[in-house]
C-alpha atoms as a PDB file:
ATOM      1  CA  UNK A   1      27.278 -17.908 -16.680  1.00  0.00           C
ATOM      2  CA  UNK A   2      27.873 -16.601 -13.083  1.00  0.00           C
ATOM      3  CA  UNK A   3      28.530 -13.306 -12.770  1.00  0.00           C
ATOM      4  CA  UNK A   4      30.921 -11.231 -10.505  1.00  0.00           C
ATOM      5  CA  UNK A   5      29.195  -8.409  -8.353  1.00  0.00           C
ATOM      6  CA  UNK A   6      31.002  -5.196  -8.438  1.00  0.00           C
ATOM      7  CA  UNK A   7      32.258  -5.025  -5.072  1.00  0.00           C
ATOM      8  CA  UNK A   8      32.695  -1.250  -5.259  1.00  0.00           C
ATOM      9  CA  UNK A   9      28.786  -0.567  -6.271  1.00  0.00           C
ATOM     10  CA  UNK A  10      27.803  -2.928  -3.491  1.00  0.00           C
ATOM     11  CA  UNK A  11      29.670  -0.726  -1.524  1.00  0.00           C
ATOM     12  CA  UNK A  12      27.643   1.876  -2.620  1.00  0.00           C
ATOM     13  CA  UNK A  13      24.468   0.108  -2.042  1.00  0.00           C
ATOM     14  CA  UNK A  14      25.561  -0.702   1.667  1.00  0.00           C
ATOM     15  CA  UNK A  15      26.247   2.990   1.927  1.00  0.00           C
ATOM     16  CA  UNK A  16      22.870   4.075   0.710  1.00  0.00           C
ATOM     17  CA  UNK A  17      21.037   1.235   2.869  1.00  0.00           C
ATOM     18  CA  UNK A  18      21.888   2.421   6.020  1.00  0.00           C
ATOM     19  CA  UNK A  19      21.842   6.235   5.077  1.00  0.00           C
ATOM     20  CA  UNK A  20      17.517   5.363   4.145  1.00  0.00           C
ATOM     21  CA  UNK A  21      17.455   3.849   7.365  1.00  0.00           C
ATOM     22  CA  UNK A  22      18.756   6.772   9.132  1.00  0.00           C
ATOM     23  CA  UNK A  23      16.240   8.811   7.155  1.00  0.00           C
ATOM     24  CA  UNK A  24      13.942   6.785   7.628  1.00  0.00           C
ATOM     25  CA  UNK A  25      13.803   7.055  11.353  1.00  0.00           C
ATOM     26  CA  UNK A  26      13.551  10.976  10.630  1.00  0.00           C
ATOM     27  CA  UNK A  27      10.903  10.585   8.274  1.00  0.00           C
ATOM     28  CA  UNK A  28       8.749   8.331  11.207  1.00  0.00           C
ATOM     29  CA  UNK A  29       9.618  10.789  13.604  1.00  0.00           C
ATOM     30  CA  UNK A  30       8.297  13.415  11.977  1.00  0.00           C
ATOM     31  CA  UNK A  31       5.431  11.364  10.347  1.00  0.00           C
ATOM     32  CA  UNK A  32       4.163  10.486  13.747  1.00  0.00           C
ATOM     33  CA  UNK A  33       3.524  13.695  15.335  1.00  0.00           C
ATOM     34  CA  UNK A  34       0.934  14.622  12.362  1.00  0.00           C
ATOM     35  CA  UNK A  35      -0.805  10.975  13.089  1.00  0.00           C
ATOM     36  CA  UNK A  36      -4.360  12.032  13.517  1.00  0.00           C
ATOM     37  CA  UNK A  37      -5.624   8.731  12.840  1.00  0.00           C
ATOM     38  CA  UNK A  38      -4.786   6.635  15.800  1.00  0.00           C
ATOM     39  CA  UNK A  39      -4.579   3.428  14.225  1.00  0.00           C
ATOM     40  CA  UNK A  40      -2.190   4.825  12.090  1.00  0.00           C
ATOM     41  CA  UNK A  41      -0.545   6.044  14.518  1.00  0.00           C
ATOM     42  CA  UNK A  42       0.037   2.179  16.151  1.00  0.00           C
ATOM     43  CA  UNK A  43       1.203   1.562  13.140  1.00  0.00           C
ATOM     44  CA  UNK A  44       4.139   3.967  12.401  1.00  0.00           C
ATOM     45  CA  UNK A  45       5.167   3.740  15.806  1.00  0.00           C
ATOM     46  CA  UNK A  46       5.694   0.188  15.557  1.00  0.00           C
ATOM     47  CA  UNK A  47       7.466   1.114  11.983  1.00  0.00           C
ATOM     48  CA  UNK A  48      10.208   3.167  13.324  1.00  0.00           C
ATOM     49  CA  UNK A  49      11.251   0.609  15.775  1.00  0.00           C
ATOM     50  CA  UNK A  50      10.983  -1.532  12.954  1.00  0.00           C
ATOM     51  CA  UNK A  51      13.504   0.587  11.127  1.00  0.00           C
ATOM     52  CA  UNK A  52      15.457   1.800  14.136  1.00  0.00           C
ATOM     53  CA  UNK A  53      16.180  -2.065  13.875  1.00  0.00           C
ATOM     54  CA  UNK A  54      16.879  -2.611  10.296  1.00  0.00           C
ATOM     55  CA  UNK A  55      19.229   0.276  11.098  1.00  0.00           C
ATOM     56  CA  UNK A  56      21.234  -1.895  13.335  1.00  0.00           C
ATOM     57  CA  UNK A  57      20.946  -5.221  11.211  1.00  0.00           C
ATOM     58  CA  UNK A  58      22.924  -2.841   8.754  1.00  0.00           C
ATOM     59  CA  UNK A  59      25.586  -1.658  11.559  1.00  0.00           C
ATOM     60  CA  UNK A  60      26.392  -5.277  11.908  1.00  0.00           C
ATOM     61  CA  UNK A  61      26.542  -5.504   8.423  1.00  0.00           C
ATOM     62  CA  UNK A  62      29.128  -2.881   8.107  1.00  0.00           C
ATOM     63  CA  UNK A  63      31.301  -4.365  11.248  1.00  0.00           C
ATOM     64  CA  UNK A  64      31.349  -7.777   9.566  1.00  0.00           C
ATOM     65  CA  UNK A  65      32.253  -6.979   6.108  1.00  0.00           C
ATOM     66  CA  UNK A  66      34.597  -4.489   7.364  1.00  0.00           C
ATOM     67  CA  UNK A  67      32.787  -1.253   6.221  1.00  0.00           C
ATOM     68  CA  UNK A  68      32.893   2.109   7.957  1.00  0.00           C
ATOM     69  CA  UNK A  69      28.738   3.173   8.858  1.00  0.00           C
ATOM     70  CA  UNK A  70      30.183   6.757   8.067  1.00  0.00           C
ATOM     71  CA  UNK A  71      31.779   7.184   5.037  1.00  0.00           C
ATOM     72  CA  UNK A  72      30.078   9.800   2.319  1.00  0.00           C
ATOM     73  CA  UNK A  73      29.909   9.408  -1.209  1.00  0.00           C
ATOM     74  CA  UNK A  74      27.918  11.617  -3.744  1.00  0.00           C
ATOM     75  CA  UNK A  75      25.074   8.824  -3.548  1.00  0.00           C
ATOM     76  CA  UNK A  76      24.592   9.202   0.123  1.00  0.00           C
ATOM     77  CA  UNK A  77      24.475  12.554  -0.108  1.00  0.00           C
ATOM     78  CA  UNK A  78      21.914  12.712  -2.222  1.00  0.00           C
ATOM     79  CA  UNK A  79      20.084   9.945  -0.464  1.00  0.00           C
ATOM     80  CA  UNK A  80      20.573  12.313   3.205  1.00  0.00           C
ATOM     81  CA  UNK A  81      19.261  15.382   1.044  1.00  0.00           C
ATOM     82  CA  UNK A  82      16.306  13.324   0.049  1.00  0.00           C
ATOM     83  CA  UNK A  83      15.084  12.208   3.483  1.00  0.00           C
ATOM     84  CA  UNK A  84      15.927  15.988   4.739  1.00  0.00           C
ATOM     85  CA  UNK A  85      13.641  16.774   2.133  1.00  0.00           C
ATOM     86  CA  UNK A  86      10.600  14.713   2.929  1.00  0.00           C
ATOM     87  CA  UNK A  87      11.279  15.456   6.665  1.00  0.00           C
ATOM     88  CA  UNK A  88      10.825  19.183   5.413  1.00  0.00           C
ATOM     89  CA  UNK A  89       7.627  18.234   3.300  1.00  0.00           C
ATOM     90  CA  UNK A  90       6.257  17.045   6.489  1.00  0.00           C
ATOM     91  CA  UNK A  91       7.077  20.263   8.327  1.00  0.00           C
ATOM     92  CA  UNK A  92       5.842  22.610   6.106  1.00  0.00           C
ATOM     93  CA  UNK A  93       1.818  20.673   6.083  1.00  0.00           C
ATOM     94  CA  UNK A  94       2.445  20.684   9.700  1.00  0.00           C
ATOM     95  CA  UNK A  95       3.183  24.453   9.623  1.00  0.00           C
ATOM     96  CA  UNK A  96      -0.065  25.119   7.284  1.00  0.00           C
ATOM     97  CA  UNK A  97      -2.575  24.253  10.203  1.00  0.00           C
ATOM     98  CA  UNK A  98      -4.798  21.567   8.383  1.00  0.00           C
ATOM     99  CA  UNK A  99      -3.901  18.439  10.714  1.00  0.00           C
ATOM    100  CA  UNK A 100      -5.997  15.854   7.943  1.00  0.00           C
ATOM    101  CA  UNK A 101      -3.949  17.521   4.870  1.00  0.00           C
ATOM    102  CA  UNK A 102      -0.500  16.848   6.805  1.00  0.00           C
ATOM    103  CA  UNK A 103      -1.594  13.210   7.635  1.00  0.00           C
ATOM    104  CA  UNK A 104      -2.014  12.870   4.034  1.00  0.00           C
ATOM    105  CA  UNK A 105       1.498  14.687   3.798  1.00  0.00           C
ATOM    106  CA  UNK A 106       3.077  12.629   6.025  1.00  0.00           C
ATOM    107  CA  UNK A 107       2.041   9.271   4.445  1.00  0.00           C
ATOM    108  CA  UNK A 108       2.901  10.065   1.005  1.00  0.00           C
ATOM    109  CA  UNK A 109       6.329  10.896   2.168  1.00  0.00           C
ATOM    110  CA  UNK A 110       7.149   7.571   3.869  1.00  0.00           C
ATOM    111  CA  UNK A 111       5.186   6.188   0.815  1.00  0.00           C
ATOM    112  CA  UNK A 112       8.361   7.684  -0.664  1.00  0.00           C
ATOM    113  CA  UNK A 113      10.777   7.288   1.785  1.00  0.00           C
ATOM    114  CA  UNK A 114       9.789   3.646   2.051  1.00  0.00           C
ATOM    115  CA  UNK A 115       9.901   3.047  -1.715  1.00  0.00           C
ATOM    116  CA  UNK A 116      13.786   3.869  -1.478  1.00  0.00           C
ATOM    117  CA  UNK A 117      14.051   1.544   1.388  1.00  0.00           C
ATOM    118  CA  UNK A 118      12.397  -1.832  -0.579  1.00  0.00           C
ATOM    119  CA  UNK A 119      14.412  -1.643  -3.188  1.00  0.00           C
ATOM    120  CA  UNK A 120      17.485  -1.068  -1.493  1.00  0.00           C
ATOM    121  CA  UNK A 121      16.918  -4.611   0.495  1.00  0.00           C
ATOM    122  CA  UNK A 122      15.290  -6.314  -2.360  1.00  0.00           C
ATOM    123  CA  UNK A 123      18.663  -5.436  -4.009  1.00  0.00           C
ATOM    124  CA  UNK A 124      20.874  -6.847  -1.376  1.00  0.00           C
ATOM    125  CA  UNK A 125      18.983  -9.570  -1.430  1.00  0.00           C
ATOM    126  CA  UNK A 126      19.679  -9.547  -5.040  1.00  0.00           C
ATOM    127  CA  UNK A 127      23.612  -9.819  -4.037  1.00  0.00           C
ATOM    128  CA  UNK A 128      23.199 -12.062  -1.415  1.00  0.00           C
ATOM    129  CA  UNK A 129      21.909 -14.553  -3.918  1.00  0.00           C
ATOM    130  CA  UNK A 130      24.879 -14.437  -5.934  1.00  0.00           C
ATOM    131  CA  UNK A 131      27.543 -13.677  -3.117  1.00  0.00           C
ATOM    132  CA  UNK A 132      29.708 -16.185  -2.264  1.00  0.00           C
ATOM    133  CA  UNK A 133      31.751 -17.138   1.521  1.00  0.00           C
ATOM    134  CA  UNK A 134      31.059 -14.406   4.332  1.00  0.00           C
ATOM    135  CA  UNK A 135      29.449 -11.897   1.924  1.00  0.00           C
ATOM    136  CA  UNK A 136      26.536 -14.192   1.264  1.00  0.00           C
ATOM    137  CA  UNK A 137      25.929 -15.479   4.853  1.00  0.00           C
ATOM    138  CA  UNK A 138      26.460 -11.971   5.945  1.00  0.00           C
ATOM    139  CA  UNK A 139      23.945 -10.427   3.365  1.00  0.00           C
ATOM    140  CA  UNK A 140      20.980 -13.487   3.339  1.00  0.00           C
ATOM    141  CA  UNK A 141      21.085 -12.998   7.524  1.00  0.00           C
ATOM    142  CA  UNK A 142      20.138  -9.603   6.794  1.00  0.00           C
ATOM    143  CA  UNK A 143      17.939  -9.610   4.454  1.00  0.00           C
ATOM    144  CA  UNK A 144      16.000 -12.610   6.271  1.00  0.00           C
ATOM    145  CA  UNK A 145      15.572 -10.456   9.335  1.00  0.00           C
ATOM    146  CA  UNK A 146      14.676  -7.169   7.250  1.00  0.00           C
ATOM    147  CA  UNK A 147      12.520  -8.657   4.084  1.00  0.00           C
ATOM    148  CA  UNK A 148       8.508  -8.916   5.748  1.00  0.00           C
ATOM    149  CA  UNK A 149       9.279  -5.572   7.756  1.00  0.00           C
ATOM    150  CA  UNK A 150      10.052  -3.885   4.294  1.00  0.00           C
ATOM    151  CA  UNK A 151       7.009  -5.569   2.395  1.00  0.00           C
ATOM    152  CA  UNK A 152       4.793  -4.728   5.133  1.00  0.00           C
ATOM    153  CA  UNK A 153       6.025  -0.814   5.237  1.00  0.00           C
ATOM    154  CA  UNK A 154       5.588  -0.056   1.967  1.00  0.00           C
ATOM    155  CA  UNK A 155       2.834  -2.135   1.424  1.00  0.00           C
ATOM    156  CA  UNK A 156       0.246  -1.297   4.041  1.00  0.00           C
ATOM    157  CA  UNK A 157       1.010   2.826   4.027  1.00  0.00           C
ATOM    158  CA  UNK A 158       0.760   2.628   0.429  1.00  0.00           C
ATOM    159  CA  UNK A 159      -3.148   1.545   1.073  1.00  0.00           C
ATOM    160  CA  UNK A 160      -2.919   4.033   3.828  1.00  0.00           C
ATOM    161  CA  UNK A 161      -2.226   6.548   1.562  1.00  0.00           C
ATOM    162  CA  UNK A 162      -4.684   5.950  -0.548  1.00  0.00           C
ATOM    163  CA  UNK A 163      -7.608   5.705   1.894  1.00  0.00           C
ATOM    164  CA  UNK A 164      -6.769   8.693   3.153  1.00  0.00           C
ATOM    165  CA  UNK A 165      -6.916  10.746  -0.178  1.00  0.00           C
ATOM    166  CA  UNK A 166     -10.132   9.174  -0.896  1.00  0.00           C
ATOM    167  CA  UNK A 167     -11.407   9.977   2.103  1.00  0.00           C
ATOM    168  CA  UNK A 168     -10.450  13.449   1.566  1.00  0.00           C
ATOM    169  CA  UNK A 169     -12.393  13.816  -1.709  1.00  0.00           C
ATOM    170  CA  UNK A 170     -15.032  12.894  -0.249  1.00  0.00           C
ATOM    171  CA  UNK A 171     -15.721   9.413  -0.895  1.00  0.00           C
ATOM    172  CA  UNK A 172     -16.135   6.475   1.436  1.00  0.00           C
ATOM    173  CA  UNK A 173     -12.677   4.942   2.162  1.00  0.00           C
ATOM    174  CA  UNK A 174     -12.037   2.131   4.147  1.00  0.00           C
ATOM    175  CA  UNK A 175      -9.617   2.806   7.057  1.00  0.00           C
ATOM    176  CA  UNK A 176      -7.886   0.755   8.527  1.00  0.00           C
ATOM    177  CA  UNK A 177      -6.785   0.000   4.487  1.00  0.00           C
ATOM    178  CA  UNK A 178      -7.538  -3.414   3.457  1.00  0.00           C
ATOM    179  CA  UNK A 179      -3.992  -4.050   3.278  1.00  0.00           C
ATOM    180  CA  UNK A 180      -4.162  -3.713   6.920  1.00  0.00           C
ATOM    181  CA  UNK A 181      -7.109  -5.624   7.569  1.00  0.00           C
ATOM    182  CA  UNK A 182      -5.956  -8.888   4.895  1.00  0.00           C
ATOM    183  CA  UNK A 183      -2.433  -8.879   6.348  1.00  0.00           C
ATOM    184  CA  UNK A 184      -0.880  -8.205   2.939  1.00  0.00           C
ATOM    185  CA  UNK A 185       2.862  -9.033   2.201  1.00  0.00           C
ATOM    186  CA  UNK A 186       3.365  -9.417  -1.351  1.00  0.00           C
ATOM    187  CA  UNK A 187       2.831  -6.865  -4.016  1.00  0.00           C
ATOM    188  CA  UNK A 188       0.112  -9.553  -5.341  1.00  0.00           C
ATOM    189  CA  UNK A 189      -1.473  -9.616  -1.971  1.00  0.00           C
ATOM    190  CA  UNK A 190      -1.551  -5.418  -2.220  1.00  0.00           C
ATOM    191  CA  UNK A 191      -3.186  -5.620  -5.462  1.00  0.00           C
ATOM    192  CA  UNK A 192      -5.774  -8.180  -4.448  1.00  0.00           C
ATOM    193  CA  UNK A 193      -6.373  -6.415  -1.044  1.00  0.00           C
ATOM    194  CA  UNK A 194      -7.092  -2.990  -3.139  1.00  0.00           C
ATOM    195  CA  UNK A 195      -9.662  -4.966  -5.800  1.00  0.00           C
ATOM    196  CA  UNK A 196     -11.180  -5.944  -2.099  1.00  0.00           C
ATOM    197  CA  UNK A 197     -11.804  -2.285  -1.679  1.00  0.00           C
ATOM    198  CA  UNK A 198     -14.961  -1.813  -2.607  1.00  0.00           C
ATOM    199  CA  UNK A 199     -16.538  -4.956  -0.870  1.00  0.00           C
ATOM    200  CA  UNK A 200     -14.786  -3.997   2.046  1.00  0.00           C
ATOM    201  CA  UNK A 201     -17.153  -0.680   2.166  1.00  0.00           C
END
């Protein structure tokens, strides 16, 4: 049996969307000046103009389906508080004066901040699926122009993320991540790419 989305929630999830993306380009902003590894560096540059896009992809969004890009509700909020929060995260390792441990910092909050960001596509690519009329050409458009950007964010600093803690304890890491290095997409493709790991030494 076909189901009904709840137009209001969807709403909310629109609302939310575009309020990670606006984080988002915080988060990057803030991510990038504590790069100290310059191919990760590339890489979040290219990243926020990734998301600076999927930040317009959702203004056209709103202007088709008739939405206002600024209206607040609690769930915003709290999404806004959240980015200002990670933005702050990345501040205060900045303000410590270890450059390596605010890298490490800085990735594990756009680990975070991109976490937030998958799902809220993968959901409204969730809705597309079942929308019908405008809604559902509006929706799949965006979430066909958006999908491989999220995957890859979330994907690639996750490995980032995790070379660069296990290069700070000491151990051999492989950097660029070999999430990087096998072009990984998929969440199988991240979990192959980190059994690679130790080959890849």
């Amino acid at each position: 049996m076909k189901r009904q989305a709840n137009d209001k929630q969807v709403a909310e999830l629109l609302y939310q969307a575009i309020e990670t993306e606006r984080g988002g380009i915080k988060v990057y902003t803030a991510a990038l000046k504590n790069a100290v590894n310059e191919d990760l560096h590339e890489e979040w540059k290219e990243y926020l103009d990734e998301t600076r896009n999927h930040e317009r992809v959702l203004t056209n969004v709103f202007a088709e389906m008739g939405l206002d890009t600024e209206t607040r509700t609690p769930g915003r909020e709290i999404v806004a508080h959240q980015g200002a929060s990670l933005v702050k995260a990345i501040q205060m390792a900045a303000a410590a004066g270890d450059p390596t441990a605010a890298q490490l910092v800085a990735a594990e909050c756009v680990v975070l901040a991109e976490t937030k960001d998958h799902q809220n596509w993968e959901l409204i690519g969730r809705v597309a699926e079942h929308a019908t009329g405008d809604t559902k050409r509006v929706l799949k458009a965006a979430f066909d122009a958006v999908e491989k950007d999220e995957d890859h964010h979330l994907y690639h600093t996750k490995g980032w993320c995790r070379e660069l803690w296990i290069e700070s304890l000491g151990f051999p890491a492989v950097l660029p991540p070999p999430e990087e290095v096998k072009k990984v997409e998929t969440a199988i493709g991240a979990s192959r790419a980190e059994q690679a790991r130790e080959e890849m030494l």
